[in-house]
Protein backbone atom coordinates (compact mmCIF):
# COMPACT_ATOMS: atom_id res chain seq x y z
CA UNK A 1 105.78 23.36 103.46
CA UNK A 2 103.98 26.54 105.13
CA UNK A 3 107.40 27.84 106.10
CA UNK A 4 108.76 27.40 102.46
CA UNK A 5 105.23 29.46 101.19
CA UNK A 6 106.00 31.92 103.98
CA UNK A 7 109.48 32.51 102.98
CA UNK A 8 108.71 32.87 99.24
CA UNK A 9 106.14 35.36 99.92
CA UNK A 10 108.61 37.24 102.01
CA UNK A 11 111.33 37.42 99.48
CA UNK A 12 108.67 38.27 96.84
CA UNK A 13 107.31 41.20 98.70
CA UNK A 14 110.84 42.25 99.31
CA UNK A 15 111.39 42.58 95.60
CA UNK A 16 108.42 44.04 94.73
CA UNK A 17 109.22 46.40 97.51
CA UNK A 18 112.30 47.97 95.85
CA UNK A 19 112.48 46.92 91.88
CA UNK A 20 111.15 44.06 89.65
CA UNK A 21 114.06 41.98 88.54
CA UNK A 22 115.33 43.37 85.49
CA UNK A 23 114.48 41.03 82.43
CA UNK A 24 117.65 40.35 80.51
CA UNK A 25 117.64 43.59 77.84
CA UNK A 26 115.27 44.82 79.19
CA UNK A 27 115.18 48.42 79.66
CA UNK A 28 112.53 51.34 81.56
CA UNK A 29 110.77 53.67 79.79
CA UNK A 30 111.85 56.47 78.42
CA UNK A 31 108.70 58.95 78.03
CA UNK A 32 108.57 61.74 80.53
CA UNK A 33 104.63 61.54 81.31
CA UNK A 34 103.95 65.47 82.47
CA UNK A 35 101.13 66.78 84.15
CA UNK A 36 98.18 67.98 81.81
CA UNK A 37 97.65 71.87 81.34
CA UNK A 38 95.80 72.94 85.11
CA UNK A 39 96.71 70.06 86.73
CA UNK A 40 97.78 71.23 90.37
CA UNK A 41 101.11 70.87 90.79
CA UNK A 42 101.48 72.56 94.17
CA UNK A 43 100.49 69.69 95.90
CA UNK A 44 103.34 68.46 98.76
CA UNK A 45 102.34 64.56 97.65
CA UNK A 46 103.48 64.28 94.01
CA UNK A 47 103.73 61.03 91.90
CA UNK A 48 107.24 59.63 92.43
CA UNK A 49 106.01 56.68 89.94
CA UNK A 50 108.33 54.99 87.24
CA UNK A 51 107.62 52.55 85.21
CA UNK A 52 109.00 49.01 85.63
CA UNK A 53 111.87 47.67 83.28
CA UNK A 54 110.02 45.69 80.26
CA UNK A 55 111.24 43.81 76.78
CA UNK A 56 110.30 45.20 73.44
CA UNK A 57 107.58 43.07 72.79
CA UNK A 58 104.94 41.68 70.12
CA UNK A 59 101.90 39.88 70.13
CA UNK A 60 100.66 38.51 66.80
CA UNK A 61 98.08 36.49 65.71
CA UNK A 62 95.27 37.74 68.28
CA UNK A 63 91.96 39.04 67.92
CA UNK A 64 92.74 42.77 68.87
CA UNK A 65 89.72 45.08 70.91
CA UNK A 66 91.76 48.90 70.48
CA UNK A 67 89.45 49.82 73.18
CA UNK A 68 88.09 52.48 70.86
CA UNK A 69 85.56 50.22 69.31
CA UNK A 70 87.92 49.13 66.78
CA UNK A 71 88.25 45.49 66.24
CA UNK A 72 91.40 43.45 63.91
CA UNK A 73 91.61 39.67 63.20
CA UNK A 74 94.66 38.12 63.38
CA UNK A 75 96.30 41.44 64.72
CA UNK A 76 99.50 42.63 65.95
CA UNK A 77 100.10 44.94 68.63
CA UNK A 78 103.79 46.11 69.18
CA UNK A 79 105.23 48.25 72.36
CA UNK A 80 108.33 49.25 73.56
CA UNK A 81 109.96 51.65 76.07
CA UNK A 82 106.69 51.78 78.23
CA UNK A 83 104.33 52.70 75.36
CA UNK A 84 102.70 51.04 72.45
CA UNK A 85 104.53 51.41 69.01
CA UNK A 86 101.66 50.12 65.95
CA UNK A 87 98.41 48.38 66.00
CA UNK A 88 97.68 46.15 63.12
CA UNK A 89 97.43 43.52 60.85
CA UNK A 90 100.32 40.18 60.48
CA UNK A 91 102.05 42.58 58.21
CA UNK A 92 103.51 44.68 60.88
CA UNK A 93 107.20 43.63 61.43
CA UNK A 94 108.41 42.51 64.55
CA UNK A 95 111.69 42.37 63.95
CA UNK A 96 113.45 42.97 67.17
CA UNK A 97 110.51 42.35 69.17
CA UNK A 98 110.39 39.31 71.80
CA UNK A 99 107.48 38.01 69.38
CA UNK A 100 104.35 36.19 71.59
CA UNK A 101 102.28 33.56 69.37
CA UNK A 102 98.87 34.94 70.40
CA UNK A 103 96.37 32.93 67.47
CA UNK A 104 93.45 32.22 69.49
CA UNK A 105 93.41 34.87 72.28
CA UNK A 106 92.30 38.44 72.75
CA UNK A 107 94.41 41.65 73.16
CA UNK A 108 92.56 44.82 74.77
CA UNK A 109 94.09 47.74 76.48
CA UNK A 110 94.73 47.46 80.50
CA UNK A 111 91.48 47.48 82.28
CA UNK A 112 90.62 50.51 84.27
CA UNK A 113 87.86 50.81 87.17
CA UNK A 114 86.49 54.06 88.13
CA UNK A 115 85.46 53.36 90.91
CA UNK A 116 87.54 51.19 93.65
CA UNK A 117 88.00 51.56 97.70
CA UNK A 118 90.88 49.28 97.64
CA UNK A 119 93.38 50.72 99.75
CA UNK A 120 91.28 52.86 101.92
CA UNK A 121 89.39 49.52 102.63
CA UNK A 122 91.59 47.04 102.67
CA UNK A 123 91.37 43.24 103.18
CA UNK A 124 91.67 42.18 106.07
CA UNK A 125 88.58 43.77 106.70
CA UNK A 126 88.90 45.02 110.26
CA UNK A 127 88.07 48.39 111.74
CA UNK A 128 91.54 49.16 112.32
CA UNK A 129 91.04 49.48 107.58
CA UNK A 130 88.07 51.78 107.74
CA UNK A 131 89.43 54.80 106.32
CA UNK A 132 87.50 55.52 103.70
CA UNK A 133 84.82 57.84 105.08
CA UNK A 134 85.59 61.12 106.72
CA UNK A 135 81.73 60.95 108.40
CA UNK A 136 82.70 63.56 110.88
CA UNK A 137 81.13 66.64 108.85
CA UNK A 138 78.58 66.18 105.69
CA UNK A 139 81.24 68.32 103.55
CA UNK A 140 85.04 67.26 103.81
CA UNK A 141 86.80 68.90 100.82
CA UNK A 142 89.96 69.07 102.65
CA UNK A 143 90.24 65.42 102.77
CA UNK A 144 92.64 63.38 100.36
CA UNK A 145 91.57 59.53 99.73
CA UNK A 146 95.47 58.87 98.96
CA UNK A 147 96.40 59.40 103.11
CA UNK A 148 94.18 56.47 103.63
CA UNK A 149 95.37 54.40 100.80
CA UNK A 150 97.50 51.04 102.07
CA UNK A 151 99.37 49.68 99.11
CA UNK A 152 99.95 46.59 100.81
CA UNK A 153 96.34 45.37 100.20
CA UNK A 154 96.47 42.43 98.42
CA UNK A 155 93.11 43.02 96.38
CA UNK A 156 95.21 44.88 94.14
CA UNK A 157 97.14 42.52 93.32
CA UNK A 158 93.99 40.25 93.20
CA UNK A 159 92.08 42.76 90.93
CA UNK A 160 95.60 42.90 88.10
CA UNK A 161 96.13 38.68 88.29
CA UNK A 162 92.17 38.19 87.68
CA UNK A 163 90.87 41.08 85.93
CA UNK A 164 93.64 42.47 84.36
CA UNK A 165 93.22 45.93 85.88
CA UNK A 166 96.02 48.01 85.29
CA UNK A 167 94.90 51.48 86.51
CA UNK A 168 91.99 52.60 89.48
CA UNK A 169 90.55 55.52 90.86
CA UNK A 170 90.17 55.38 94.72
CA UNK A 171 87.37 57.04 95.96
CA UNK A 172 85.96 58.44 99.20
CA UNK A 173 83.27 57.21 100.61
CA UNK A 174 79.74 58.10 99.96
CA UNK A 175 78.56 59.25 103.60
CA UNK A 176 79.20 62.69 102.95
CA UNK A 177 78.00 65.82 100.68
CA UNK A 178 81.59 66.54 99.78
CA UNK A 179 83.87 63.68 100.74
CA UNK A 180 87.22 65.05 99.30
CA UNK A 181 89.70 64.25 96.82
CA UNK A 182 90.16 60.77 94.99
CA UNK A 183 93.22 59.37 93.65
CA UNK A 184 94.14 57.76 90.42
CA UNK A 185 96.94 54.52 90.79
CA UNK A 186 98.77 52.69 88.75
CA UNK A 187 98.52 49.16 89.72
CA UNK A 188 101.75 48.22 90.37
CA UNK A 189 103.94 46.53 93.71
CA UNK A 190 104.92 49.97 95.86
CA UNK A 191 106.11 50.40 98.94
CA UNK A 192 104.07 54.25 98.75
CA UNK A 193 101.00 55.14 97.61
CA UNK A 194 102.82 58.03 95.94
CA UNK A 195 104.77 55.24 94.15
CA UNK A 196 101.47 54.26 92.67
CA UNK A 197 100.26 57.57 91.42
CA UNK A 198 99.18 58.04 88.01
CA UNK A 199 101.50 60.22 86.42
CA UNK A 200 99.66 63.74 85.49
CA UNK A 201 96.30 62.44 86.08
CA UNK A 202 93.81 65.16 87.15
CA UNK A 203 92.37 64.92 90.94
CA UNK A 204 89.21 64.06 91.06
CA UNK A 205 86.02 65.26 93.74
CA UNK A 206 84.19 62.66 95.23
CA UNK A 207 80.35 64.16 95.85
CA UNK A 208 77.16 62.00 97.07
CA UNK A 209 73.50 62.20 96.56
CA UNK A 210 70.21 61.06 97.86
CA UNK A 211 70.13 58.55 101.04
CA UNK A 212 73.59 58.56 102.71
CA UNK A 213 74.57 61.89 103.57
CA UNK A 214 71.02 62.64 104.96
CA UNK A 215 71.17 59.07 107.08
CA UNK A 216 74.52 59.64 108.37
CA UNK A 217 73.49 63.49 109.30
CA UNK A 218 69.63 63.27 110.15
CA UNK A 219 70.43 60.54 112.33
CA UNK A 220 72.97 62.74 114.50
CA UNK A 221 69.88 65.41 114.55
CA UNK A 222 71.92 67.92 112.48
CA UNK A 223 71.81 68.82 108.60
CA UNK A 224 71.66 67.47 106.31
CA UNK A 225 68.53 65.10 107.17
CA UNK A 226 66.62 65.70 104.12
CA UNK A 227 67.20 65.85 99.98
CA UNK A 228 66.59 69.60 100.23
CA UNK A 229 68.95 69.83 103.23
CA UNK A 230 71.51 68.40 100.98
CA UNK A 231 71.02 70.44 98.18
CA UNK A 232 70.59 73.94 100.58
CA UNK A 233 74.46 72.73 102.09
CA UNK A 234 76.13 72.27 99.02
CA UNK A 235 74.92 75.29 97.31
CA UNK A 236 76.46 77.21 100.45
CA UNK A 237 79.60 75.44 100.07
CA UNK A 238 79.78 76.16 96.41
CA UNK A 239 78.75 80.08 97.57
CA UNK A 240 81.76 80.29 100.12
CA UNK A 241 84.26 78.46 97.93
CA UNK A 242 83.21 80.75 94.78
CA UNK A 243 84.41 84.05 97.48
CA UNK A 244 87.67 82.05 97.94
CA UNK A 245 90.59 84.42 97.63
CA UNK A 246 93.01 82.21 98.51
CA UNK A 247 95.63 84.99 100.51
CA UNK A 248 95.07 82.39 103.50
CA UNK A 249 95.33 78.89 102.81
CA UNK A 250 92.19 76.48 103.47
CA UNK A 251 92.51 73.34 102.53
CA UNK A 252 88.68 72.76 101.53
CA UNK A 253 88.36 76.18 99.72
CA UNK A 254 91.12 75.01 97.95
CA UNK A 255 90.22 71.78 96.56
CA UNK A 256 86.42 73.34 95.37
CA UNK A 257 88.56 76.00 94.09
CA UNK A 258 90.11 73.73 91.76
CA UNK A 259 86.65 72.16 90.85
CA UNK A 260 85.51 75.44 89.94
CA UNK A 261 88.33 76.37 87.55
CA UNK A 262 88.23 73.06 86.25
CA UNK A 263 91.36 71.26 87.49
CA UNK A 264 89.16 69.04 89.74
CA UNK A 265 86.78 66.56 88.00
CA UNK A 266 83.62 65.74 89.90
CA UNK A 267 82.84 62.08 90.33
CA UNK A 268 79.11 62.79 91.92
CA UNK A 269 77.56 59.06 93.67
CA UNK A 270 73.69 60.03 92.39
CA UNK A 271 70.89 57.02 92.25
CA UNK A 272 67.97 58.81 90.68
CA UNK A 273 67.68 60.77 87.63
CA UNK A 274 65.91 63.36 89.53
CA UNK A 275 68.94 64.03 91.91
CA UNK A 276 70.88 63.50 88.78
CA UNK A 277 68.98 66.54 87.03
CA UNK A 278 69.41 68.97 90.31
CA UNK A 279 73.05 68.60 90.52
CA UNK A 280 73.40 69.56 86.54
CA UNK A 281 71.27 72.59 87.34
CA UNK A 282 73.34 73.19 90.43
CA UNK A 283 76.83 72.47 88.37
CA UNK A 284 75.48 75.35 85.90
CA UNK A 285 74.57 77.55 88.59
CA UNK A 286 77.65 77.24 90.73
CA UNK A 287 80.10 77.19 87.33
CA UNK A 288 81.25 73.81 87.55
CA UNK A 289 81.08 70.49 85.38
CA UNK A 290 80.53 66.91 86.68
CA UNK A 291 82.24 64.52 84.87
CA UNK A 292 80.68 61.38 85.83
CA UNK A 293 77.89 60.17 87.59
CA UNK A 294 78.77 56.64 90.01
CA UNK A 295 75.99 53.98 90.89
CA UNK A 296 73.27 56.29 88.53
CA UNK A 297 71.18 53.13 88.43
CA UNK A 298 68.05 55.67 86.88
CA UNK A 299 70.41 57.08 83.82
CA UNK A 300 68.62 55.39 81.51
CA UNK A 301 65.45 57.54 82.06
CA UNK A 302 67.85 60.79 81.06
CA UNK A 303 70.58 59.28 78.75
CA UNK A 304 69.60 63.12 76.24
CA UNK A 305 70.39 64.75 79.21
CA UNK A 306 73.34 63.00 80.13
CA UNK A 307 74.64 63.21 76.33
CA UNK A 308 73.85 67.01 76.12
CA UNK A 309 76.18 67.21 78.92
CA UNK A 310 78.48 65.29 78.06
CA UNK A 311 78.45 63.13 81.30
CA UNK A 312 79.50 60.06 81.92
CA UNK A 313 77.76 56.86 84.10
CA UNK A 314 80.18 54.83 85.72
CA UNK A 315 77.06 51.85 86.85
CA UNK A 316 76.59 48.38 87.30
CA UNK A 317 75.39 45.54 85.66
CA UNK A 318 72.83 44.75 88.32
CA UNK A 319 72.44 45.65 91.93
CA UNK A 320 68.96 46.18 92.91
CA UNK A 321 66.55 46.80 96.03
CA UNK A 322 69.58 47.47 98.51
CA UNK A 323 67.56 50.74 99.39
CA UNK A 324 64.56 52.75 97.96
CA UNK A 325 66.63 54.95 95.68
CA UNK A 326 67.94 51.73 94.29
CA UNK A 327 64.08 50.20 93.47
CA UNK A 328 64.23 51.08 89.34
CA UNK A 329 67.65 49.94 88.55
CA UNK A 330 67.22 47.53 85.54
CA UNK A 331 69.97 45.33 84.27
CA UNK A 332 69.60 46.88 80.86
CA UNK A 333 70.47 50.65 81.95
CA UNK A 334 74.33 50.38 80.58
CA UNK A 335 72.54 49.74 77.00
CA UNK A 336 70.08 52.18 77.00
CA UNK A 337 72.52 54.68 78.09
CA UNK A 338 75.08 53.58 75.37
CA UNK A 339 71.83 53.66 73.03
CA UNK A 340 71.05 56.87 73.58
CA UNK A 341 74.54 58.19 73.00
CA UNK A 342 75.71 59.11 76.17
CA UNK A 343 78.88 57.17 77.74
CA UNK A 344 78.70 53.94 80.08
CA UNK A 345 81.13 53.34 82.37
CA UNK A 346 81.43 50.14 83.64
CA UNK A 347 82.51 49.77 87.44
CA UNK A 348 83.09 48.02 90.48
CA UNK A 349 82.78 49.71 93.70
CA UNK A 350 83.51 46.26 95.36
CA UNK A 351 87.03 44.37 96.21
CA UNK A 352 85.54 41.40 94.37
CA UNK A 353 83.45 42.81 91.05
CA UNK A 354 87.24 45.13 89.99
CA UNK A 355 88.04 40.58 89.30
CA UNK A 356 85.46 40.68 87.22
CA UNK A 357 84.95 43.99 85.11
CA UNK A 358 84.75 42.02 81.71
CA UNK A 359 81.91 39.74 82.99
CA UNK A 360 80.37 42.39 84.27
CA UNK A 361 80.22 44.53 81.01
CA UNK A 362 78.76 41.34 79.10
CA UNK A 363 76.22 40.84 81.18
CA UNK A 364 74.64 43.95 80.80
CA UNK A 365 75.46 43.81 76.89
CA UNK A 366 73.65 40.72 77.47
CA UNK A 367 70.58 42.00 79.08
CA UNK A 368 70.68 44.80 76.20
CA UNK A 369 70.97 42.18 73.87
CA UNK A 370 67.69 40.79 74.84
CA UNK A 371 65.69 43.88 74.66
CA UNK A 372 66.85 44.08 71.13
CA UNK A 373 70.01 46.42 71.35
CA UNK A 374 73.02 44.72 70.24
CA UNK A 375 76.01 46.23 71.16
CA UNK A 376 79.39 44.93 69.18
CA UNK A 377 81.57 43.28 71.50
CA UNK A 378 84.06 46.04 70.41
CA UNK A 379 82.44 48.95 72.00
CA UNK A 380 81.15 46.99 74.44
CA UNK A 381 85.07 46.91 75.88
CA UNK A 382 85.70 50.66 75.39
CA UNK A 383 83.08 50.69 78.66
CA UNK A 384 85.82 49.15 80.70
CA UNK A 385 88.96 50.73 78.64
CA UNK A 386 89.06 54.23 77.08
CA UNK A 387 85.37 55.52 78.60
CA UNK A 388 86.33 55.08 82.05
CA UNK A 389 89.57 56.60 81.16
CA UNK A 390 87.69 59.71 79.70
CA UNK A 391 85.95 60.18 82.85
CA UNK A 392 89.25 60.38 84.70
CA UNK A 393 90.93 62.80 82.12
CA UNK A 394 93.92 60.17 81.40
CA UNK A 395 92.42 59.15 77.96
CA UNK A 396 95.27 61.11 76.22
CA UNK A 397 97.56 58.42 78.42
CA UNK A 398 96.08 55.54 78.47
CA UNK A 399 92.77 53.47 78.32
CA UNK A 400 93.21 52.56 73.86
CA UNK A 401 95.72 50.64 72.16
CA UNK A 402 97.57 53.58 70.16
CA UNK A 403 100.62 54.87 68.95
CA UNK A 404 102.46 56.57 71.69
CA UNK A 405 100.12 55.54 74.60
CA UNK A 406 101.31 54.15 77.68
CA UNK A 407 101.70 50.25 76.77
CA UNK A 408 99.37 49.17 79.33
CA UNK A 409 97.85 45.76 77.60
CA UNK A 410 96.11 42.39 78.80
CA UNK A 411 96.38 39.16 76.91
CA UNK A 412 93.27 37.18 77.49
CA UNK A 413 93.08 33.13 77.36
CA UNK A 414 90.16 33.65 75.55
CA UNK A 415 86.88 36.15 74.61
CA UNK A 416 87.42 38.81 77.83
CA UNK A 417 83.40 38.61 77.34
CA UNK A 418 83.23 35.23 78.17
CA UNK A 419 82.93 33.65 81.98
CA UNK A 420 85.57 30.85 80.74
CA UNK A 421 88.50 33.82 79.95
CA UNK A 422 90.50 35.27 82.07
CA UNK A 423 94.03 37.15 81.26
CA UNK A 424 97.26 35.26 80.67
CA UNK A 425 99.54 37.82 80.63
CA UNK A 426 99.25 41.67 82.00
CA UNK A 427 101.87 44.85 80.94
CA UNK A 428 101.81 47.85 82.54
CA UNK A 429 103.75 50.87 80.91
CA UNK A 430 105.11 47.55 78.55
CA UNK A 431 106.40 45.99 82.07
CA UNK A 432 105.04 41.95 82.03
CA UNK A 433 103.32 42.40 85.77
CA UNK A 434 101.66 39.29 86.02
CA UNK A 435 102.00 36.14 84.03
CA UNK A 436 99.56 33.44 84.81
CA UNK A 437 102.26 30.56 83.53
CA UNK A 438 105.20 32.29 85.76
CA UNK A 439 105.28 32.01 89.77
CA UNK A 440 107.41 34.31 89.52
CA UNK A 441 105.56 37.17 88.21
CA UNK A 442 102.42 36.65 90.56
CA UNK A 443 103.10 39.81 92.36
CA UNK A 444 101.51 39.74 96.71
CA UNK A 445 101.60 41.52 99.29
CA UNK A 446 102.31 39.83 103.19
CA UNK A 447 98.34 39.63 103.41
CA UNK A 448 98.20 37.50 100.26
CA UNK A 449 98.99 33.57 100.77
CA UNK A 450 97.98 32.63 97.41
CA UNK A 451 94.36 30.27 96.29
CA UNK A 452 93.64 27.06 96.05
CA UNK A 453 94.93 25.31 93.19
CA UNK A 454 98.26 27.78 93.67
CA UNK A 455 101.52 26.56 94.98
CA UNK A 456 101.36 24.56 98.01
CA UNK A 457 98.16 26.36 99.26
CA UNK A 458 94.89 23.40 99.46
């Protein structure tokens, strides 16, 4: 029997390798998806990603979450050639549409973490995987997270089967000032990482605060080994980057080059609102913007900041105590942030929590909830869905079920807010990627042999 699992894993990944079979009528999509205005498209590594074949397809009868905190009972959703067509009532006609009886289940956009090392630390998790930290030099802006990036790792395959994730930003690592640039993928089988790219999604800049850069350094005996000394070393990057001319190429000056004209979004790891308040200052002073704040575990003592600056907190549920910067996280800081009117991200920063981004935003609308802010279970969603998607400058693309957006949708079993639910079915650009009833649409990689309760695995 192990030899017949083997072999159907083999021819699997051999497929997914080269083309999902092509559903009978079935035809790929036809929207050119072009690079927003400033997005750098100099860059030797372009996207080569195109969307899988999918059916013209409809799914009526479902409670719908639009991602934009709009909610519809017994709704339809229709999508076609890679991108959705109408949201709406039972009245919309699906007339030639491969019509899915959804009464009873949930529809919500694809889900979308912010914040994933998947590829750059892959499972298995051996040293031979550890790419995901350049912690040779506090500040690496030369560095591009998508040369580390395996696609074979099976965890994201793991993250679209059991938590519906359809697009991810891979980040550096957080032992450095300036660890370099991230990339935005579109979870899908590739035999590239640049056959995973997200179409004309913006780089982002992957900065740290606080703890780790001044561990890592202070404990080589060189700078940074102090908050000032991390502060003093940025601002001196910023200074030599801002004198950039660019008649000689360098690598670094030209990635904070594009952060400083605003091609480059900043995703800055920051645990205290102190830090938090620097860096703006810094940002202002060095002509730059940070988009989004990762971990931020003290936002909620500066959500009027953080909304008069418009910047995001990508955050967790709960994670406390793993250091001292990390001693006044409170489970209800994605509320209070949402509460104040600034935005909450949702994300994962872990191979196992991107399988669970929907539990993870109810609990903390849960621990809101019992301080006495209740937050619809329709916004609650756009945390995981078209807020994350803001923060990574794709929310014209994706991240909300709308006319003309790429048809990246999850149908759920049940409430996505509930521990019981997970999805059913998963589309990507209106491609069916993973169907929970087909074997056949389960898509591995060679590292993946399946769970218990799958196949012939015990």
């Amino acid at each position: 029997m192990q030899k017949v699992v083997l072999l159907a894993l083999s021819a699997s990944l051999a497929a997914c390798a080269t083309a999902q079979a092509k559903p009978e009528g079935a035809s790929p999509s036809t929207k050119a998806w072009t690079a927003p205005k400033g997005v750098d498209e100099r860059a030797p590594f372009a996207s080569t990603y195109e969307p899988y074949p999918g059916l013209p397809t409809a799914l009526v009868g479902a409670t719908v979450y639009d991602g934009a905190g709009g909610r519809i009972d017994n709704g339809t959703v229709l999508f076609r050639d890679g991108e959705v067509v109408a949201v709406g009532d039972g009245s919309l006609s699906t007339e030639g549409y491969r019509r899915i009886e959804a009464a009873g289940k949930f529809v919500t956009p694809g889900i979308i973490d912010i914040h994933s090392h998947l590829g750059n630390y892959p499972s298995p998790a051996v040293d031979a995987h550890s790419d995901g930290n350049e912690a040779t030099s506090p500040a690496t802006p030369e560095v591009w997270t998508e040369h580390s990036v395996w696609p074979q790792d099976p965890g994201f395959s793991r993250a679209l089967a059991n938590g519906g994730v359809t697009s991810l930003q891979i980040l550096p690592g957080s032992a450095n000032l300036m660890g370099g640039r991230s990339a935005t993928l579109k979870n899908v089988p590739s035999r590239t990482v640049q056959g995973m790219k997200f179409p004309g999604a913006p780089y982002g800049f992957k900065m740290a605060c606080g703890e780790n850069p001044k561990r890592v350094y202070g404990n080589r005996n060189r700078m940074p080994a102090t908050r000032m000394g991390n502060f003093a070393l940025n601002r001196q990057t910023w200074l030599d980057a801002r004198a950039y001319d660019g008649k000689k190429r360098d690598l670094a000056k030209e990635t904070l080059k594009g952060v400083l004209e605003g091609q480059i979004l900043v995703h800055n790891h920051c645990y205290r609102a102190d830090e938090m308040a620097f860096v703006i200052d810094m940002a202002k002073e060095m002509g730059y913007r940070v988009s989004t704040f990762h971990h931020a575990v003290e936002s909620y003592k500066i959500g009027d900041l953080l909304r008069e600056n418009g910047i995001c907190s990508a955050v967790w549920a709960e994670w406390y105590g793993g250091k001292m910067e990390q001693y006044d996280s409170i489970p209800e800081n994605a509320a209070l942030i949402h509460n104040a009117g600034a935005c909450t991200v949702i994300h994962s920063d872990d191979e196992m929590g991107i399988q669970r981004l929907n539990q993870e935003a109810a609990k903390a609308q849960g621990a809101g909830r019992r301080m006495g802010i209740d937050i619809p279970d329709a916004e609650v969603i756009s945390w995981i869905t078209l807020n994350p998607a803001k923060a990574m400058g794709i929310d014209a693309m994706t991240g909300s079920l709308a006319p003309g957006k790429m048809a990246d949708v999850v149908l759920w079993n049940g409430d996505p807010l509930s521990v019981y639910s997970r999805p059913e079915k998963v589309w990507i650009d209106g491609a069916l990627m993973y169907d929970m009833h087909d074997p056949t649409l389960r898509p591995v990689s060679d590292f993946e042999l399946g769970h218990p309760g799958e196949g012939d695995v015990k």
